[in-house]
Protein backbone atom coordinates (compact mmCIF):
# COMPACT_ATOMS: atom_id res chain seq x y z
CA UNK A 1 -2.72 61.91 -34.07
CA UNK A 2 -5.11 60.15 -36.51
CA UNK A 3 -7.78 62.55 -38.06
CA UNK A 4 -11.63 61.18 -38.09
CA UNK A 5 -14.22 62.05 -39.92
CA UNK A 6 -18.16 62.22 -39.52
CA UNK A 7 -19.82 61.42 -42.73
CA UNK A 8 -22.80 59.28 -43.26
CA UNK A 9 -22.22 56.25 -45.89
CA UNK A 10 -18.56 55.58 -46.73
CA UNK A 11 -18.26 53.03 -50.13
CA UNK A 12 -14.80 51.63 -50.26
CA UNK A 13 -14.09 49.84 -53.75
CA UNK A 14 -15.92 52.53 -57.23
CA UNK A 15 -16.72 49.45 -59.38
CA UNK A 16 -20.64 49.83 -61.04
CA UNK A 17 -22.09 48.89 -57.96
CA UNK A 18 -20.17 51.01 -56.06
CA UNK A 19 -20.06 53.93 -57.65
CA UNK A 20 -24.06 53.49 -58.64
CA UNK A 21 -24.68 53.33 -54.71
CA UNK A 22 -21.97 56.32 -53.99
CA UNK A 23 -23.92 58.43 -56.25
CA UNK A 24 -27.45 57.66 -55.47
CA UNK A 25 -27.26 58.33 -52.17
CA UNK A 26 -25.03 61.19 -52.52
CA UNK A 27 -27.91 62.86 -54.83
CA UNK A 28 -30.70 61.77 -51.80
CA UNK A 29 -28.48 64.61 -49.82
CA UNK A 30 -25.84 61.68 -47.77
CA UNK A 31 -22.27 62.76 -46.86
CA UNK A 32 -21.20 60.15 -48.86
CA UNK A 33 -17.34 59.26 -49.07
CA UNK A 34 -16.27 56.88 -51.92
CA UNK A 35 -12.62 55.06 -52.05
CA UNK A 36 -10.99 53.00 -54.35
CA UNK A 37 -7.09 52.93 -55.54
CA UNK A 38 -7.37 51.80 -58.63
CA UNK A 39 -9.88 53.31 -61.23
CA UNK A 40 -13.36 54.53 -60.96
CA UNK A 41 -15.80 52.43 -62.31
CA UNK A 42 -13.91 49.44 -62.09
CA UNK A 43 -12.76 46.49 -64.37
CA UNK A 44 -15.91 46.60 -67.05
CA UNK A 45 -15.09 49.82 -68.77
CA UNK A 46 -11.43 49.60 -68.46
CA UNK A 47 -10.58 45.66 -68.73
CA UNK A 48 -13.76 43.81 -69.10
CA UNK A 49 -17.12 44.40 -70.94
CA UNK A 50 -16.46 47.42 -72.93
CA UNK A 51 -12.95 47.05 -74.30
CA UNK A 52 -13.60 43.33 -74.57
CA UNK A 53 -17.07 43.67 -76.41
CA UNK A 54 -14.74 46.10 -78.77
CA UNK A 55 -12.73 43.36 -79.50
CA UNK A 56 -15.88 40.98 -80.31
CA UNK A 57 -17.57 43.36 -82.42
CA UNK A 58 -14.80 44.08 -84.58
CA UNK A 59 -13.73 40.35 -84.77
CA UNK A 60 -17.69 39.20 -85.36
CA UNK A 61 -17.20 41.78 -88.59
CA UNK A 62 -14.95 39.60 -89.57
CA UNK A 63 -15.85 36.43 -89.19
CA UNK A 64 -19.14 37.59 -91.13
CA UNK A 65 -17.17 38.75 -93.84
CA UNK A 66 -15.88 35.22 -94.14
CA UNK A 67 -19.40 33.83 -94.75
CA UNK A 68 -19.77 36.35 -97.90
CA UNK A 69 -18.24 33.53 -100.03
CA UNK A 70 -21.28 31.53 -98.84
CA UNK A 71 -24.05 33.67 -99.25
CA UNK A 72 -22.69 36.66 -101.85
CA UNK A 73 -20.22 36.28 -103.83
CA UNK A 74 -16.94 36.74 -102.68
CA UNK A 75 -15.39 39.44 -100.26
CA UNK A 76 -11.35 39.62 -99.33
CA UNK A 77 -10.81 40.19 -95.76
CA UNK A 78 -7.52 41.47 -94.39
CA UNK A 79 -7.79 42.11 -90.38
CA UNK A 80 -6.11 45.35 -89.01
CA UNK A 81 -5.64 45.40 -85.15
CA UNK A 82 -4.57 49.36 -84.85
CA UNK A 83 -8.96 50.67 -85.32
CA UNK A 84 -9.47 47.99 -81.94
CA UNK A 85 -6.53 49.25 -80.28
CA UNK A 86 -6.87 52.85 -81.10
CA UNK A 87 -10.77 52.43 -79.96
CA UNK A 88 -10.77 50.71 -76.81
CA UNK A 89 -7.56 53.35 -76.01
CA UNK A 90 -9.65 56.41 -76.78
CA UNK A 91 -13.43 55.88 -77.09
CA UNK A 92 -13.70 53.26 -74.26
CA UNK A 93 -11.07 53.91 -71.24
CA UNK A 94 -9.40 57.52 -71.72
CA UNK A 95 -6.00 55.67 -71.87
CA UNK A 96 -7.05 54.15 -68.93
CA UNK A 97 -7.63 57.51 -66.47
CA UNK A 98 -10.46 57.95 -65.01
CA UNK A 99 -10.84 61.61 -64.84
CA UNK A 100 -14.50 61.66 -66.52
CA UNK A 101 -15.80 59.30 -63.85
CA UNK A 102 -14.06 60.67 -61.04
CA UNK A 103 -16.07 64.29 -62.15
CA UNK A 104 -19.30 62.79 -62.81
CA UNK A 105 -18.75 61.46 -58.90
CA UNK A 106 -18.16 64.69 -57.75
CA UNK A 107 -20.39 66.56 -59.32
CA UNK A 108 -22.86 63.84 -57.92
CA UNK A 109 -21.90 65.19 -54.55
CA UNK A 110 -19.37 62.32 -53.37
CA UNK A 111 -15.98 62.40 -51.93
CA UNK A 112 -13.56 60.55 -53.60
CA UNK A 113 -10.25 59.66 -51.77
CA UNK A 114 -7.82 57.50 -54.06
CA UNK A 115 -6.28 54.79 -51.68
CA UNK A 116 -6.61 51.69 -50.11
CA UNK A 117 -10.19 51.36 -47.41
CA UNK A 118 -9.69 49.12 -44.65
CA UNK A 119 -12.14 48.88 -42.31
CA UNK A 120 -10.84 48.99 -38.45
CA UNK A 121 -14.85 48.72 -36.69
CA UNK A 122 -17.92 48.57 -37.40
CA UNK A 123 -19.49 51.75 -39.57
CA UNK A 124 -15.16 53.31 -39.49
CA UNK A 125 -12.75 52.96 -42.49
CA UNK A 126 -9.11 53.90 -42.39
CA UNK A 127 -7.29 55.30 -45.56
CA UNK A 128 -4.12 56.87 -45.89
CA UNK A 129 -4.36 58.12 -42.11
CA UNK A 130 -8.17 59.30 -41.98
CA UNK A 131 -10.52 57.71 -40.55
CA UNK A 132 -14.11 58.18 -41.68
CA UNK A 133 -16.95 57.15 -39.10
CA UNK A 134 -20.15 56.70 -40.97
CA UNK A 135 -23.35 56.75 -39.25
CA UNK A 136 -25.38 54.81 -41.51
CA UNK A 137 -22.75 52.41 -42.29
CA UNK A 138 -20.19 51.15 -44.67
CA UNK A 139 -20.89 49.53 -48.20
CA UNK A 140 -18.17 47.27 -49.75
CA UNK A 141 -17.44 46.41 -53.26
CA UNK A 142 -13.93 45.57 -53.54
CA UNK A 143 -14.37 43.39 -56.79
CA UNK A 144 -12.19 40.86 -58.07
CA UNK A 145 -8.64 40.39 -59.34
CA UNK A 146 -7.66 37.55 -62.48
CA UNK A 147 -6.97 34.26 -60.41
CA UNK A 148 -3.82 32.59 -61.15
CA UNK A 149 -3.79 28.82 -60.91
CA UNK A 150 -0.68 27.76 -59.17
CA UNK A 151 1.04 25.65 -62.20
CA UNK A 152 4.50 25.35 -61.59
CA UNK A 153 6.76 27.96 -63.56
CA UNK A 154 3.69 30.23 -64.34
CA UNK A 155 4.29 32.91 -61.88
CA UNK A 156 7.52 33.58 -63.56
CA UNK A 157 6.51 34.48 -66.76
CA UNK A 158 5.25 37.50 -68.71
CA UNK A 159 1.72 35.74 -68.82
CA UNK A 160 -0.85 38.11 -69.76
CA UNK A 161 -4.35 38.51 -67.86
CA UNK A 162 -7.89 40.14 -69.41
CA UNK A 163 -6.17 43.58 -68.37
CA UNK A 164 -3.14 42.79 -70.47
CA UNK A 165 -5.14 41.60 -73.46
CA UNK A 166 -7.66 44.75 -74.11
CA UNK A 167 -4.19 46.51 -74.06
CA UNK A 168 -2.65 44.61 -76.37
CA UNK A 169 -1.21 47.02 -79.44
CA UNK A 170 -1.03 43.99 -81.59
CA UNK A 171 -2.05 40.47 -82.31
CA UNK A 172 0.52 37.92 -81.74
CA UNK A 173 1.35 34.98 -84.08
CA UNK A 174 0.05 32.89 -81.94
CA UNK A 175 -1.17 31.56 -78.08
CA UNK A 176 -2.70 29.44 -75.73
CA UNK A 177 -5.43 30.67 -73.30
CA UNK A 178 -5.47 29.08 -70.19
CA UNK A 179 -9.52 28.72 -69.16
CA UNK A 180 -12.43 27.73 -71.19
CA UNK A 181 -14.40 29.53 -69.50
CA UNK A 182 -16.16 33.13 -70.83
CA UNK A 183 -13.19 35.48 -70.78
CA UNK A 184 -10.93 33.01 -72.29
CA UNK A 185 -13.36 31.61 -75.24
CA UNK A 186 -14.17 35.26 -76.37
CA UNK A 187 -10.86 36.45 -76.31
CA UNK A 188 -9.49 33.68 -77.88
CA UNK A 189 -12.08 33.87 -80.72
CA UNK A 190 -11.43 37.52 -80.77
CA UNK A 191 -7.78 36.90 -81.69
CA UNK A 192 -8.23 34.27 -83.59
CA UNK A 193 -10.35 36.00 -86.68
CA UNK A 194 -7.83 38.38 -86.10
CA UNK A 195 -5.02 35.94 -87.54
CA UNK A 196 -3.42 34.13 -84.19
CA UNK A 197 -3.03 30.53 -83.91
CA UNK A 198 -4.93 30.15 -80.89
CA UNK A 199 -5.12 26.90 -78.14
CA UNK A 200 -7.18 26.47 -75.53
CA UNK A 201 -6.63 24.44 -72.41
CA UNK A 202 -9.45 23.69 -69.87
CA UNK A 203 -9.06 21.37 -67.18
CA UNK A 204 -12.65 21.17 -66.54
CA UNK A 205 -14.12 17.99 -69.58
CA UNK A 206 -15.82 20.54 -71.46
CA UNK A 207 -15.45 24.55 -71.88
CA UNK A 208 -17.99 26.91 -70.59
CA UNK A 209 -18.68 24.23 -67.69
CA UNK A 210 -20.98 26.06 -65.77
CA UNK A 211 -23.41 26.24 -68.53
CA UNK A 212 -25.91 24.05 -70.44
CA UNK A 213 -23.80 20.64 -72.15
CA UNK A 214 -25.75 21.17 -75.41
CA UNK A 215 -23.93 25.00 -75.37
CA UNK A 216 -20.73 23.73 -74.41
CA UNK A 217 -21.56 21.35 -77.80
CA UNK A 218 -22.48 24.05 -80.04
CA UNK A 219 -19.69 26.67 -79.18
CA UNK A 220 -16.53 23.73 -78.75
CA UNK A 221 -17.94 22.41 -82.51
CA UNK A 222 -17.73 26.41 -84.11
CA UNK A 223 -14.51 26.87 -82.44
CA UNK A 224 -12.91 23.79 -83.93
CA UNK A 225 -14.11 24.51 -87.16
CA UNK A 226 -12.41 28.35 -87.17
CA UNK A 227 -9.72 26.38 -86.73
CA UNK A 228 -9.01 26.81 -82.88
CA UNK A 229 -7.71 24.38 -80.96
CA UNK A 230 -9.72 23.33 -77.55
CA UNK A 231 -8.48 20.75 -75.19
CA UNK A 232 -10.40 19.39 -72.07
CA UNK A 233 -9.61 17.74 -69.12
CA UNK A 234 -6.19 18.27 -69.17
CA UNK A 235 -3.80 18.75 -66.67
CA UNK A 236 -1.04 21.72 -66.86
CA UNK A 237 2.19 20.13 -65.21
CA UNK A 238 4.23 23.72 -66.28
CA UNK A 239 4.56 26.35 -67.81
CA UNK A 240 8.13 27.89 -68.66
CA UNK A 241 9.15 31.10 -71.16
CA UNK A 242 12.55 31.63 -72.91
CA UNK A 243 13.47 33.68 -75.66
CA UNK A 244 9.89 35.40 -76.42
CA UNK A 245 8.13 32.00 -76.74
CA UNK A 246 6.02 29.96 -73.84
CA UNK A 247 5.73 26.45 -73.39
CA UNK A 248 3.44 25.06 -71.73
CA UNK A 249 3.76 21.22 -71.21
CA UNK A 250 0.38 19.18 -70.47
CA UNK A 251 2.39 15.32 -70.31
CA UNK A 252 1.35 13.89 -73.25
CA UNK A 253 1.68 16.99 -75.43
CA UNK A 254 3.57 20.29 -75.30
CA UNK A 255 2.53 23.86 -76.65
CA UNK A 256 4.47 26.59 -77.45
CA UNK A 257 2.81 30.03 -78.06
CA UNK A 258 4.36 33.76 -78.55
CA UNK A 259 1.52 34.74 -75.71
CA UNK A 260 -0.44 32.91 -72.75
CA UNK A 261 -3.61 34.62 -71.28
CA UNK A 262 -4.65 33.40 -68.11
CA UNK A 263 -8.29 33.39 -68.08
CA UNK A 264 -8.70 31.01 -65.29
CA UNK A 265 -11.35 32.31 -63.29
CA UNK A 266 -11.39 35.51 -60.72
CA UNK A 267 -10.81 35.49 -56.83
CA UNK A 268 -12.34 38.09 -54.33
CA UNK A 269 -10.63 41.17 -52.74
CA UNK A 270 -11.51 40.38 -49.44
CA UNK A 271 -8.19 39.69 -47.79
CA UNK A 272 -6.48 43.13 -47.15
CA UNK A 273 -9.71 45.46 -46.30
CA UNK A 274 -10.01 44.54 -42.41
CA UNK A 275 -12.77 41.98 -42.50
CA UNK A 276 -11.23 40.77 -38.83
CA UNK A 277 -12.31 43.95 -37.64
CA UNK A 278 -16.28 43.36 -38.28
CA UNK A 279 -15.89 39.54 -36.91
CA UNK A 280 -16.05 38.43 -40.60
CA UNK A 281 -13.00 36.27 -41.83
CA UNK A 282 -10.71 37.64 -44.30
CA UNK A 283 -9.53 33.75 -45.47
CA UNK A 284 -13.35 33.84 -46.91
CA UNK A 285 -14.67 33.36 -50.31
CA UNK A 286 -17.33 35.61 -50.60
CA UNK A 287 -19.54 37.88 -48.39
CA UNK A 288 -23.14 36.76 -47.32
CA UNK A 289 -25.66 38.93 -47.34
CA UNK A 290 -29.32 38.84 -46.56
CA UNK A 291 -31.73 40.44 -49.18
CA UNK A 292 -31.40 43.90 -48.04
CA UNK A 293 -27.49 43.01 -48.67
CA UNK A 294 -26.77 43.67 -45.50
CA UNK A 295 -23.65 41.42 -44.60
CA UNK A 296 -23.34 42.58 -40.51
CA UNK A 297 -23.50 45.73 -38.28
CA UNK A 298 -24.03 49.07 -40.16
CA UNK A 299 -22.73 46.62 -43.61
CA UNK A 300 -23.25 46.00 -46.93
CA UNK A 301 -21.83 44.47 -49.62
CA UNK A 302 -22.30 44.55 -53.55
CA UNK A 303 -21.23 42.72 -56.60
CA UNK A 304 -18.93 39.78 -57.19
CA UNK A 305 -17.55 39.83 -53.73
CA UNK A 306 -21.32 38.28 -52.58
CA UNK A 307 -20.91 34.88 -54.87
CA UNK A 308 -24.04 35.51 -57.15
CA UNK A 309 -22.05 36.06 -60.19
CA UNK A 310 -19.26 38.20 -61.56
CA UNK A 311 -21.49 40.72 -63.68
CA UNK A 312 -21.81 44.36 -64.08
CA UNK A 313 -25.73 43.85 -64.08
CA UNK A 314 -26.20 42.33 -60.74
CA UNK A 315 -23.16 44.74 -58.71
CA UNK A 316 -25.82 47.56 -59.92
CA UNK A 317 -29.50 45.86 -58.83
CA UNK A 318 -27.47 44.84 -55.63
CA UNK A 319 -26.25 48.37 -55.25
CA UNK A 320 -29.92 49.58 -55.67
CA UNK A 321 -31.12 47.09 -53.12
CA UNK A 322 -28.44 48.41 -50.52
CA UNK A 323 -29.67 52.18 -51.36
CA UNK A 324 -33.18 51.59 -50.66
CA UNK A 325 -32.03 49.85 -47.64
CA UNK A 326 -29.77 52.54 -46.43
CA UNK A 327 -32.61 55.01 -47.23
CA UNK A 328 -35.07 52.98 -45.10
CA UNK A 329 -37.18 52.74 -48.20
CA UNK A 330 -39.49 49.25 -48.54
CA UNK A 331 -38.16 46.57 -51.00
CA UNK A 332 -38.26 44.97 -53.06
CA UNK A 333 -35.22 43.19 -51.83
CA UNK A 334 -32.80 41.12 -53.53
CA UNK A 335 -33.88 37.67 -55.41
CA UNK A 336 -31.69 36.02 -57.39
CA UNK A 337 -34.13 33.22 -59.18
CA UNK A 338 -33.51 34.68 -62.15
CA UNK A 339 -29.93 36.08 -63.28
CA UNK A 340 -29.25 36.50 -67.00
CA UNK A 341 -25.60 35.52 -68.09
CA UNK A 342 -24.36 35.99 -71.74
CA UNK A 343 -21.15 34.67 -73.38
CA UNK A 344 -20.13 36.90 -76.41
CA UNK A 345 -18.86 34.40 -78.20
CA UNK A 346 -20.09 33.77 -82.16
CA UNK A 347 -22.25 32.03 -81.31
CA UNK A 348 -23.44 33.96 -78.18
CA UNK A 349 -24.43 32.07 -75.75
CA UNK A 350 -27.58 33.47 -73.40
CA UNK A 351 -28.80 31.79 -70.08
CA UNK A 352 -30.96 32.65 -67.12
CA UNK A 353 -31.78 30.80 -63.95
CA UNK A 354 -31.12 27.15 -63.40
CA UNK A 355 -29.60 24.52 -65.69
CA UNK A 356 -31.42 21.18 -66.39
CA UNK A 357 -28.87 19.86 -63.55
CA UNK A 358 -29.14 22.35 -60.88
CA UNK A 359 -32.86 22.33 -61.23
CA UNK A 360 -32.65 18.11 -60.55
CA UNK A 361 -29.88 19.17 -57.49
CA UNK A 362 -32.83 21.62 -56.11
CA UNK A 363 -35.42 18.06 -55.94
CA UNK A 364 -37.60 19.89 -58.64
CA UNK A 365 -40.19 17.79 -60.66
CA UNK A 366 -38.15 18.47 -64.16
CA UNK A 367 -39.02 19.08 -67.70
CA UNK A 368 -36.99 20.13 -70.41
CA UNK A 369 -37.27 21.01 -74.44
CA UNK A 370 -34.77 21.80 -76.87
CA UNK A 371 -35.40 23.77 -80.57
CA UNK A 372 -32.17 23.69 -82.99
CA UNK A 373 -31.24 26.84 -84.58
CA UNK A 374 -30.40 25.62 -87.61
CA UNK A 375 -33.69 23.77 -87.68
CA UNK A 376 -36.02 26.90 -87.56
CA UNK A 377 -37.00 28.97 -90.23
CA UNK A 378 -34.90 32.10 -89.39
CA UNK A 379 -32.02 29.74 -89.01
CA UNK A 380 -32.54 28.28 -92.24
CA UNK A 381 -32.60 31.12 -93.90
CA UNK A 382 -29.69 32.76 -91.87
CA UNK A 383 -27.59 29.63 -93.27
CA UNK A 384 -23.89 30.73 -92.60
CA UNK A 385 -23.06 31.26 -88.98
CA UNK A 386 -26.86 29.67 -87.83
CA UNK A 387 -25.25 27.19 -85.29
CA UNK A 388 -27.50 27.72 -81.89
CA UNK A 389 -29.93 26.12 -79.56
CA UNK A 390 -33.08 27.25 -77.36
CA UNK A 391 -33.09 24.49 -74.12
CA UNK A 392 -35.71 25.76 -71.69
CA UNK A 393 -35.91 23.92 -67.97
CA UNK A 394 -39.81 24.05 -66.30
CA UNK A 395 -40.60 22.59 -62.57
CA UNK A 396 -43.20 20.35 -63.98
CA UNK A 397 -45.45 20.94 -60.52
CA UNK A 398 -45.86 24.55 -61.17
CA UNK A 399 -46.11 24.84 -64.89
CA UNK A 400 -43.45 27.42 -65.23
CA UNK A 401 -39.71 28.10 -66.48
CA UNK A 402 -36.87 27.77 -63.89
CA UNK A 403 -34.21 28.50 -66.34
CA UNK A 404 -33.35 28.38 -69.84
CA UNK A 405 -30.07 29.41 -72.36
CA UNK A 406 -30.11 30.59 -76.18
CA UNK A 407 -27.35 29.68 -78.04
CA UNK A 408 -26.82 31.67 -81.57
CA UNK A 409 -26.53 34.84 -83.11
CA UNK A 410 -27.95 37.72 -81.30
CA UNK A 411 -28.53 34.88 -77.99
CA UNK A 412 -27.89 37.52 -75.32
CA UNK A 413 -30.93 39.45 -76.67
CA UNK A 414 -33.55 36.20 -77.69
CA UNK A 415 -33.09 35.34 -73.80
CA UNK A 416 -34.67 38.73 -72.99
CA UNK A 417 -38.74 36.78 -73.33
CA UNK A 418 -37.02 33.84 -71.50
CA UNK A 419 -35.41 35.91 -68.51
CA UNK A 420 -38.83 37.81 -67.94
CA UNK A 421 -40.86 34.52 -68.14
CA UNK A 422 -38.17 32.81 -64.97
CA UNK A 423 -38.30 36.20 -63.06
CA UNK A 424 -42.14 36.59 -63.72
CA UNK A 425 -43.15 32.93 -63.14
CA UNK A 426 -45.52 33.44 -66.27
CA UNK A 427 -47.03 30.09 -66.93
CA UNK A 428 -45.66 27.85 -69.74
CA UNK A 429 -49.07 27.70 -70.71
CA UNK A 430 -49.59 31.16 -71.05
CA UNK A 431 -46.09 31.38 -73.02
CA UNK A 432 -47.77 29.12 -75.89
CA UNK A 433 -50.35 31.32 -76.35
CA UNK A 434 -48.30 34.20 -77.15
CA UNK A 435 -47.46 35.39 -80.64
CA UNK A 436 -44.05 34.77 -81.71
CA UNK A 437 -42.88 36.92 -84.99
CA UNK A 438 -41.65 35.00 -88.19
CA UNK A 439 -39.34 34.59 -89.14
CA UNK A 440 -37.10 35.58 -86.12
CA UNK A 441 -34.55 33.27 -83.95
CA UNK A 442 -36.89 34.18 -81.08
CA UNK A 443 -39.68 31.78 -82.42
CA UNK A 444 -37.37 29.42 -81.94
CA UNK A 445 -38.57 29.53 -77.96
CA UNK A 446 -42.10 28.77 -79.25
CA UNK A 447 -40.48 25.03 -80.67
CA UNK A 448 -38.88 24.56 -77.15
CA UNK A 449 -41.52 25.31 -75.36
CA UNK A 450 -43.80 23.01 -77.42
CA UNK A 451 -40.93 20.44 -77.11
CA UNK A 452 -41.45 19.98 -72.79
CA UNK A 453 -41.11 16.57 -72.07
């Protein structure tokens, strides 16, 4: 006879968001259950932003030793894998166990059951046997796996994914990344300073296509000149692998590469967790919530799976909007005008909010401005490595930013005035009054702004 069990929240899938919401709740005195089979805390600290970010800083060292010649003098560089490898295997992931987390859950006050949570009615999950009835309800946050585009031959080779590549214990000769997108462009880099010959296919005409065109510009133009190869709009007709070496045949050319990494994308875990059984459908894409993130009776749902964006940083403010829900505290509740997004690549490559063409999709009254990097005085002075743009996007009727990106070194962080300015709705004529430091990249903003047209 199947065993059930009262408890009060049950979280199936420990990603950030899940395991941020396990744990708050747990310390607000819940009987809170958390599940997951694979590793607590999910894909960031074990496959995606830390080890990755590893990878980038140690392969940013070098491409900034290459500029010495430039700037300095002269500086030999000779890149050594095994102090990446060695840190993303024991400073970032353990070896890949979770034992830390799976402590710092506990001693939190949650229940952690490794296995598979499918849910089999509203507020009741069923793993391994047990069934756990919750009375407040059930959040999910089952994540994402790599998607796999269905080229012919590909499923039948050793191709590797993200997860394969932050495990890598070497760099190979050489390979082509499947995806322009911003897992394959900063792995490829990565490797690349560190000595592969690296090609990138994208069937999409330009790389980073959700973005800005002027950043797709900036970041295609860098990689070409590191001597990467990026190809657009192409179609893959296969992919085959024989005797350590793929091929991968696009029609009117054919490339063969020691390693292929997939970076094509991710697709939700939604089909195996019993979506049927809460009258959602399991064949969907992603989970709709309303701003409390409630997504049906006595359910929530958190990160990726919800469509706004595969990022660490909005699975945890989601995950802090379910918890004041399920706490019946007030709001505020979830508003998504103004989501930061950053590409790691060298240049980085920083945006928040709309682009110039989703603002014109929304009907918006539109005004844009554009500063060059290179053009301002911090650029100028920075020389080597300045390549970069600041492209800010205002609704013309209300005087304020809608979105804006930041393309250049250190672009994550000179988006932090222009995130607060979308999220805040401060007035672009307020924003020209401020003080902007020189010489920094972030008076660059200043030109933009002054640039509105």
């Amino acid at each position: 006879m199947e065993a059930t069990t009262e408890v009060d929240v049950v979280v199936i899938g420990l990603g950030p968001g899940g395991e941020h919401a396990a744990t708050k709740l747990a310390e607000a005195g819940l009987q809170v259950v958390g599940i997951d089979r694979r590793l607590v805390g999910g894909e960031c600290p074990y496959y995606g932003c830390v080890p990755s970010k590893m990878m980038i800083r140690a392969a940013d060292a070098l491409g900034e030793a290459r500029r010495v010649s430039d700037l300095a003098g002269s500086a030999e560089v000779a890149p050594d894998w095994s102090p990446v490898a060695t840190r993303i295997r024991e400073e970032a992931t353990d070896d890949w166990d979770d034992t830390v987390a799976v402590e710092r859950l506990e001693k939190a006050g949650v229940r952690f059951v490794r296995g598979h949570g499918t849910l089999v009615g509203p507020g009741r999950v069923e793993v391994d046997g047990t069934t756990y009835s919750a009375s407040r309800g059930v959040i999910l946050n089952t994540g994402t796996e790599p998607s796999v585009p269905p080229v012919p031959g590909l499923a039948e080779t050793p191709y590797w994914t993200n997860r394969d590549a932050v495990r890598a214990e070497s760099v190979p000769g050489s390979m082509v990344v499947i995806g322009g997108g911003a897992i394959g462009l900063e792995l490829a880099q990565a490797f690349s300073r560190f000595g592969a010959a690296v090609s990138v296919v994208e069937v999409a005409d330009r790389i980073l296509a959700p973005e800005e065109p002027e950043a797709s510009a900036v970041v295609a133009d860098v990689l070409a000149r590191e001597g990467l190869q990026v190809l657009t709009g192409v179609e893959i007709g296969s992919v085959s692998h024989a005797d350590g070496t793929f091929t991968v045949d696009l029609g009117d050319q054919v490339l063969t590469a020691d390693k292929l990494l997939v970076a094509a994308g991710r697709r939700n875990n939604l089909a195996d967790i019993g979506l049927d059984a809460v009258g959602l459908d399991p064949s969907m894409k992603a989970i709709e919530t309303d701003e409390r993130m409630r997504a049906g009776d006595r359910l929530w749902a958190v990160g990726d799976i919800t469509g706004h964006g595969a990022f660490t940083h909005v699975s945890m403010y989601q995950a802090q909007v379910a918890v004041r829900d399920l706490l019946e505290e007030d709001g505020p509740w979830a508003d998504y005008r103004a989501v930061s997004r950053v590409t790691f690549t060298d240049p980085e490559v920083g945006s928040v909010g709309m682009t110039e063409h989703q603002a014109r999709e929304a009907g918006l009254e539109v005004q844009t401005g554009q500063a060059e990097i290179p053009s301002s005085s911090r650029g100028w002075i920075h020389r080597s490595g300045n390549e970069g743009i600041i492209k800010v996007v205002a609704d013309a009727d209300r005087g304020v930013l809608v979105g804006a990106t930041a393309v250049g070194p250190a672009g994550g962080e000179i988006l932090g005035l222009l995130a607060a300015a979308v999220h805040a709705e401060v007035p672009v004529a307020t924003l020209l009054t401020m003080h902007f430091a020189y010489p920094t990249f972030h008076r660059a903003i200043e030109n933009a702004l002054q640039d509105l047209a």
